[in-house]
C-alpha atoms as a PDB file:
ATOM      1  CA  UNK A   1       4.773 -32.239  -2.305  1.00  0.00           C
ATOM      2  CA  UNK A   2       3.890 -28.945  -3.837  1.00  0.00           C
ATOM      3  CA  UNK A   3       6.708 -25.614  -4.230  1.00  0.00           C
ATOM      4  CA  UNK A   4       4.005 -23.715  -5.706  1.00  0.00           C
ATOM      5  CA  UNK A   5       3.047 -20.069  -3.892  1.00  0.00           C
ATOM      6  CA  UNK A   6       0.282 -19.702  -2.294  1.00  0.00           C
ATOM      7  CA  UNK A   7      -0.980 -16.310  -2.358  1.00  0.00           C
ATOM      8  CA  UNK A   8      -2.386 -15.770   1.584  1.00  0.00           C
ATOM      9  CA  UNK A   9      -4.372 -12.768   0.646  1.00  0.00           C
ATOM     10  CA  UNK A  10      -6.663 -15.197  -1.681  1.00  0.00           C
ATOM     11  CA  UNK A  11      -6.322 -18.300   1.021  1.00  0.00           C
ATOM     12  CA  UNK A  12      -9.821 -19.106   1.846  1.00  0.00           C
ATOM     13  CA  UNK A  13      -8.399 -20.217   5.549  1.00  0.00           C
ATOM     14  CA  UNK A  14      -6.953 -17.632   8.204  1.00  0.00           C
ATOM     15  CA  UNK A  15      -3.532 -18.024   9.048  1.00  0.00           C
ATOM     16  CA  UNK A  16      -2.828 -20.629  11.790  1.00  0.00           C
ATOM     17  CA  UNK A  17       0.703 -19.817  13.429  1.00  0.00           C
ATOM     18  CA  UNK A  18       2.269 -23.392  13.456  1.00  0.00           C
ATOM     19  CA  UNK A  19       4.323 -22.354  16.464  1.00  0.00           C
ATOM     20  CA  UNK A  20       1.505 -20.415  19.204  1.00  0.00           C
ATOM     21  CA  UNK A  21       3.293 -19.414  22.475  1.00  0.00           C
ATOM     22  CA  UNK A  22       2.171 -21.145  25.216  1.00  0.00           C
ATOM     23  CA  UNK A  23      -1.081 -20.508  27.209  1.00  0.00           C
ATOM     24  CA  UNK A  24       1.126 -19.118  29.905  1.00  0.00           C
ATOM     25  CA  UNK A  25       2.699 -16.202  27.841  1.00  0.00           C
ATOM     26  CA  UNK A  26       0.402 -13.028  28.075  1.00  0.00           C
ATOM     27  CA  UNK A  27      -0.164 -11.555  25.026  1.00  0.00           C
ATOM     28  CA  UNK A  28       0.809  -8.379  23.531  1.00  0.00           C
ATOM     29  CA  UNK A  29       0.740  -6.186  20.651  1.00  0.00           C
ATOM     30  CA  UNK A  30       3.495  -5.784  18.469  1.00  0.00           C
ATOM     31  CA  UNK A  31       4.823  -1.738  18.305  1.00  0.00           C
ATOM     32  CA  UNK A  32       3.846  -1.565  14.396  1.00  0.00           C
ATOM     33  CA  UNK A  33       6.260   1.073  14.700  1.00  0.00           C
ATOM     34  CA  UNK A  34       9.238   1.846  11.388  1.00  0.00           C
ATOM     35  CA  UNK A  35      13.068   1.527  12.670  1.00  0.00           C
ATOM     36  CA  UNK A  36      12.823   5.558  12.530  1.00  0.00           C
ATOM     37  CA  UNK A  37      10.326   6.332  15.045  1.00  0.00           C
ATOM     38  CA  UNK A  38      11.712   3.287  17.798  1.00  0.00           C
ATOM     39  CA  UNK A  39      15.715   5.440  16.918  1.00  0.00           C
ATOM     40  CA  UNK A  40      13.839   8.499  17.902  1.00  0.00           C
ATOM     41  CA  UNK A  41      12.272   7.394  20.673  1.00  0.00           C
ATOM     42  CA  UNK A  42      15.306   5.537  21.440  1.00  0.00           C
ATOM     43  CA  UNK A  43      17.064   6.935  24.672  1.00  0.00           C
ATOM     44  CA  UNK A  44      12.813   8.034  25.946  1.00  0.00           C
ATOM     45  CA  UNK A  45      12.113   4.072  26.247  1.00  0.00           C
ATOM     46  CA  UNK A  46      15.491   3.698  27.961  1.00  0.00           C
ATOM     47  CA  UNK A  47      14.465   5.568  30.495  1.00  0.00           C
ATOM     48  CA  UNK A  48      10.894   5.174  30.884  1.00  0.00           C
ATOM     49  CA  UNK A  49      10.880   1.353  30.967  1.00  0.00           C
ATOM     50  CA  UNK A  50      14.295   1.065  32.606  1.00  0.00           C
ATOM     51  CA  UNK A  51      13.100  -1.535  35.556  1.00  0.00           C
ATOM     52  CA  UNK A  52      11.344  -3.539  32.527  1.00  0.00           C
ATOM     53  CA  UNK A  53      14.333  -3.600  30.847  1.00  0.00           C
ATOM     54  CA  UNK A  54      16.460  -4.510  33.488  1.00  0.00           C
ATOM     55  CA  UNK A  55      14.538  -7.329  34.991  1.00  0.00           C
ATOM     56  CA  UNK A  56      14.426  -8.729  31.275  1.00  0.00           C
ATOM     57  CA  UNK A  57      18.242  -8.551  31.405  1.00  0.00           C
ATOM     58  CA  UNK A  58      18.991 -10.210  34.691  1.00  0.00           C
ATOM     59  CA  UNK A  59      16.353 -12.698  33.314  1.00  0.00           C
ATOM     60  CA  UNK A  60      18.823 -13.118  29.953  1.00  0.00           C
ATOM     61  CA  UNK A  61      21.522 -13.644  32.513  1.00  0.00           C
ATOM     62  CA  UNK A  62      20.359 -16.528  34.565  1.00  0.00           C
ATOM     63  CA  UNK A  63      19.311 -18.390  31.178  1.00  0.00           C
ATOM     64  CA  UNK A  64      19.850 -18.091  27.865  1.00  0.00           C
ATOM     65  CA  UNK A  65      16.838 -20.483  26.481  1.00  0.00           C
ATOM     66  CA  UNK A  66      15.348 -17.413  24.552  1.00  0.00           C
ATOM     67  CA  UNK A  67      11.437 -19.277  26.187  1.00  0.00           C
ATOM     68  CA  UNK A  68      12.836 -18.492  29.690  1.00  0.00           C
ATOM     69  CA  UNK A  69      12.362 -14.683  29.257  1.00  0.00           C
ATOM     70  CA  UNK A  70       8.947 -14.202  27.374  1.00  0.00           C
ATOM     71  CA  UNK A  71       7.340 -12.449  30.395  1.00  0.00           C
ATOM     72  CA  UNK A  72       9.645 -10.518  30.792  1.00  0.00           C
ATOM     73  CA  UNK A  73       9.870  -9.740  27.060  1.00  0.00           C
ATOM     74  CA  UNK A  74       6.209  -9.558  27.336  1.00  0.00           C
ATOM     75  CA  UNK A  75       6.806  -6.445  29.608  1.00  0.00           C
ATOM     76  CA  UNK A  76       9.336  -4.773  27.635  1.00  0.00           C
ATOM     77  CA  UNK A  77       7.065  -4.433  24.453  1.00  0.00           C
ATOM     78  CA  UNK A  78       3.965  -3.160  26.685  1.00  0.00           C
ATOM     79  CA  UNK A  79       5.382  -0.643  28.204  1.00  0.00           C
ATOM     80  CA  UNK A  80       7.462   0.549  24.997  1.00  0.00           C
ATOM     81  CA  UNK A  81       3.754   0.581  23.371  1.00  0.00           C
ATOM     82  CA  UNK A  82       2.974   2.984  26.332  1.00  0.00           C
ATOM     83  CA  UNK A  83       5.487   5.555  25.409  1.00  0.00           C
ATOM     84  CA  UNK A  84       4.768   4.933  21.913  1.00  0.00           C
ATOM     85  CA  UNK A  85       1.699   5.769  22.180  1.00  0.00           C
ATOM     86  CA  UNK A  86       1.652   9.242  24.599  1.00  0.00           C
ATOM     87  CA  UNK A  87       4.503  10.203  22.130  1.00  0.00           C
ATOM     88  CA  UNK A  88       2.110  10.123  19.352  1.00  0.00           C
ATOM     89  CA  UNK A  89      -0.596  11.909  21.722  1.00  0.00           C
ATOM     90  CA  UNK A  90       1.787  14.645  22.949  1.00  0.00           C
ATOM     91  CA  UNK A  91       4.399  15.020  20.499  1.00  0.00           C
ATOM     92  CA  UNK A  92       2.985  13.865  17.097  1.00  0.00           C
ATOM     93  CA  UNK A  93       4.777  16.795  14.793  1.00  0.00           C
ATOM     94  CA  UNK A  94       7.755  16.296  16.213  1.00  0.00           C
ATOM     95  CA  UNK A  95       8.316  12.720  16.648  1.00  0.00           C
ATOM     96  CA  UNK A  96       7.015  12.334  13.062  1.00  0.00           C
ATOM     97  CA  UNK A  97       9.469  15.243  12.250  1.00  0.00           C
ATOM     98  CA  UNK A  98      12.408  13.813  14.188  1.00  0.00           C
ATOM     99  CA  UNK A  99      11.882  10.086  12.586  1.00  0.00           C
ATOM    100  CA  UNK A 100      11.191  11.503   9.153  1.00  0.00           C
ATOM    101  CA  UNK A 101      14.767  13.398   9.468  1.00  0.00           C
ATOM    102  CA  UNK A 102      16.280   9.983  10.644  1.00  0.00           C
ATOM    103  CA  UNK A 103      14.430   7.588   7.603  1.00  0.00           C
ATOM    104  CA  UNK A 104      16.105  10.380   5.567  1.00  0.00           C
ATOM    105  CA  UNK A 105      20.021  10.549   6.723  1.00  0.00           C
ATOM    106  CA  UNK A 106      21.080   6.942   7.154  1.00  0.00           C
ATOM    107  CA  UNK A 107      19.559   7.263  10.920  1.00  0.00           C
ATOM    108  CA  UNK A 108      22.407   9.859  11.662  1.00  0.00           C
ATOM    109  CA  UNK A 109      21.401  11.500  14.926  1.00  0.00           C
ATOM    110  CA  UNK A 110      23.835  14.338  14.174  1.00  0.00           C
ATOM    111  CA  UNK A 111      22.024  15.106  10.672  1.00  0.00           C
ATOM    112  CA  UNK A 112      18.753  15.641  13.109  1.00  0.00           C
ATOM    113  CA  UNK A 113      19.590  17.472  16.346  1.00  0.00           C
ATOM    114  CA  UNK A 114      17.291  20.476  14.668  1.00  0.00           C
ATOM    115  CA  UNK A 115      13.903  18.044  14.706  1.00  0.00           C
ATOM    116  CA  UNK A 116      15.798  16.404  17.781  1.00  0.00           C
ATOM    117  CA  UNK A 117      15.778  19.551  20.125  1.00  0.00           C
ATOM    118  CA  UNK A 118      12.020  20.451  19.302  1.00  0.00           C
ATOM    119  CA  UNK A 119      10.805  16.566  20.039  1.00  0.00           C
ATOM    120  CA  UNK A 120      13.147  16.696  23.449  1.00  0.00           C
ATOM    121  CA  UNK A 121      11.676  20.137  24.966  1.00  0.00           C
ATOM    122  CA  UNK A 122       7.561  18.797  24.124  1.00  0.00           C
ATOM    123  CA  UNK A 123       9.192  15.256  25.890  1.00  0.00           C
ATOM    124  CA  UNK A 124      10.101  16.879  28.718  1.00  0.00           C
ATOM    125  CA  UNK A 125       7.368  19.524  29.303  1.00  0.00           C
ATOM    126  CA  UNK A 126       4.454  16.894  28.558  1.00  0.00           C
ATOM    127  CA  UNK A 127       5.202  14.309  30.143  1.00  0.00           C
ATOM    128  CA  UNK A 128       8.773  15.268  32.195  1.00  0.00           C
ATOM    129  CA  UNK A 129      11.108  12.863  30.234  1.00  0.00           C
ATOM    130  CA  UNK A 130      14.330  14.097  29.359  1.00  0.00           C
ATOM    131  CA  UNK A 131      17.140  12.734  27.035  1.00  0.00           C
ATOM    132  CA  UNK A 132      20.082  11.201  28.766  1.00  0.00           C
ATOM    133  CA  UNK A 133      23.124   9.295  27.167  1.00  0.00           C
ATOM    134  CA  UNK A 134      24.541   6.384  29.262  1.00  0.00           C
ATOM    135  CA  UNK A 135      28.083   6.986  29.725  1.00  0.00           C
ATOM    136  CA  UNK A 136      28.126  10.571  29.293  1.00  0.00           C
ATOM    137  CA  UNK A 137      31.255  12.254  30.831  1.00  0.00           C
ATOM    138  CA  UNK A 138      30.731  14.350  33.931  1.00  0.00           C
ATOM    139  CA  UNK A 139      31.006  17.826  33.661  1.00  0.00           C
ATOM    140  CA  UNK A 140      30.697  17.855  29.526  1.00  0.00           C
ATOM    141  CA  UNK A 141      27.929  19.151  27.588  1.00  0.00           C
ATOM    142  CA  UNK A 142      26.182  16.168  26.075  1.00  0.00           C
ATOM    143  CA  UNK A 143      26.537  16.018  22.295  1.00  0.00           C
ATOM    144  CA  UNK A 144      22.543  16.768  21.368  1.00  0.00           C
ATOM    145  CA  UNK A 145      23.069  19.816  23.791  1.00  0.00           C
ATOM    146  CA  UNK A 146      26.078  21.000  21.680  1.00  0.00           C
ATOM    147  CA  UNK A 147      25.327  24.177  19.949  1.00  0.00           C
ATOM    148  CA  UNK A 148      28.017  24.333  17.347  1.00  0.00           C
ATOM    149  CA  UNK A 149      29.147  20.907  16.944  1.00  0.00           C
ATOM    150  CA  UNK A 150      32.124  19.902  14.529  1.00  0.00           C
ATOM    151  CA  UNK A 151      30.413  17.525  12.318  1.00  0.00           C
ATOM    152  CA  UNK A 152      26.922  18.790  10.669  1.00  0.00           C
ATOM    153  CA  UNK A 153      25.197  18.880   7.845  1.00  0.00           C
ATOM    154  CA  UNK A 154      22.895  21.494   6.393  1.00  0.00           C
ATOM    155  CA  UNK A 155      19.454  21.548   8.412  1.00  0.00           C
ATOM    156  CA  UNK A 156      16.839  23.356   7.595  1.00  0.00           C
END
């Protein structure tokens, strides 16, 4: 048996996956999206695929065999490539601004509520989604709306 590396680039064979899902799994893209840009569109997807996401977590419930759920999972990633996608057709500048600030402070929302702001107004006025935080106390001003918040940094 061989330990040598095998460049794939220069294979002369495609990659076979060694593991396909089975025929009964529809298939789906993957987001192709950085860690930045799925932070900043973070609490968006929460609420735009919310029954997605909830059916795949009743579905985690009943089982935990991680095959039991691929539908479902299946669902999840489809309609986060949805939102993914009319944010990039809507609000290009600023979710590329908003995920650029994030890449660049340690994904620290409150180093980014500047680029944050501009990419929640073009949410909401093109296509009517607006941030929410789960948990959020009654009555309070959420802590993105907070004008003059105790801990910042220097935003230009």
């Amino acid at each position: 048996m061989s330990n040598t590396f095998h460049d794939p680039s220069t294979s002369d064979q495609p990659y076979k996956d060694p593991t396909p899902l089975p025929e009964s799994i529809p298939r789906v893209q993957e987001l192709g999206t950085t860690s930045a840009y799925l932070k900043s569109a973070a609490f968006f997807l929460g609420a735009h695929c919310k029954e997605f996401n909830e059916d795949f977590m009743l579905c985690k419930a009943e089982d935990r065999d991680p095959a039991h759920c691929l539908k479902e999972g299946r669902r999840v990633t489809r309609c986060a490539t949805d939102l993914i996608t009319k944010m990039r057709e809507n609000c290009l500048k600023d979710f590329d601004l908003h995920a650029a600030c994030l890449e660049k402070n340690n994904h620290e929302y409150y180093a980014c509520r500047k680029p944050e702001r501009s990419l929640n107004k073009c949410m909401f006025e093109k296509l009517g989604l607006t941030k929410t935080i789960p948990g959020s106390p009654e009555g309070k001003t959420p802590i993105h709306l907070v004008e003059k918040p105790v801990f910042t940094t220097i935003q230009k």
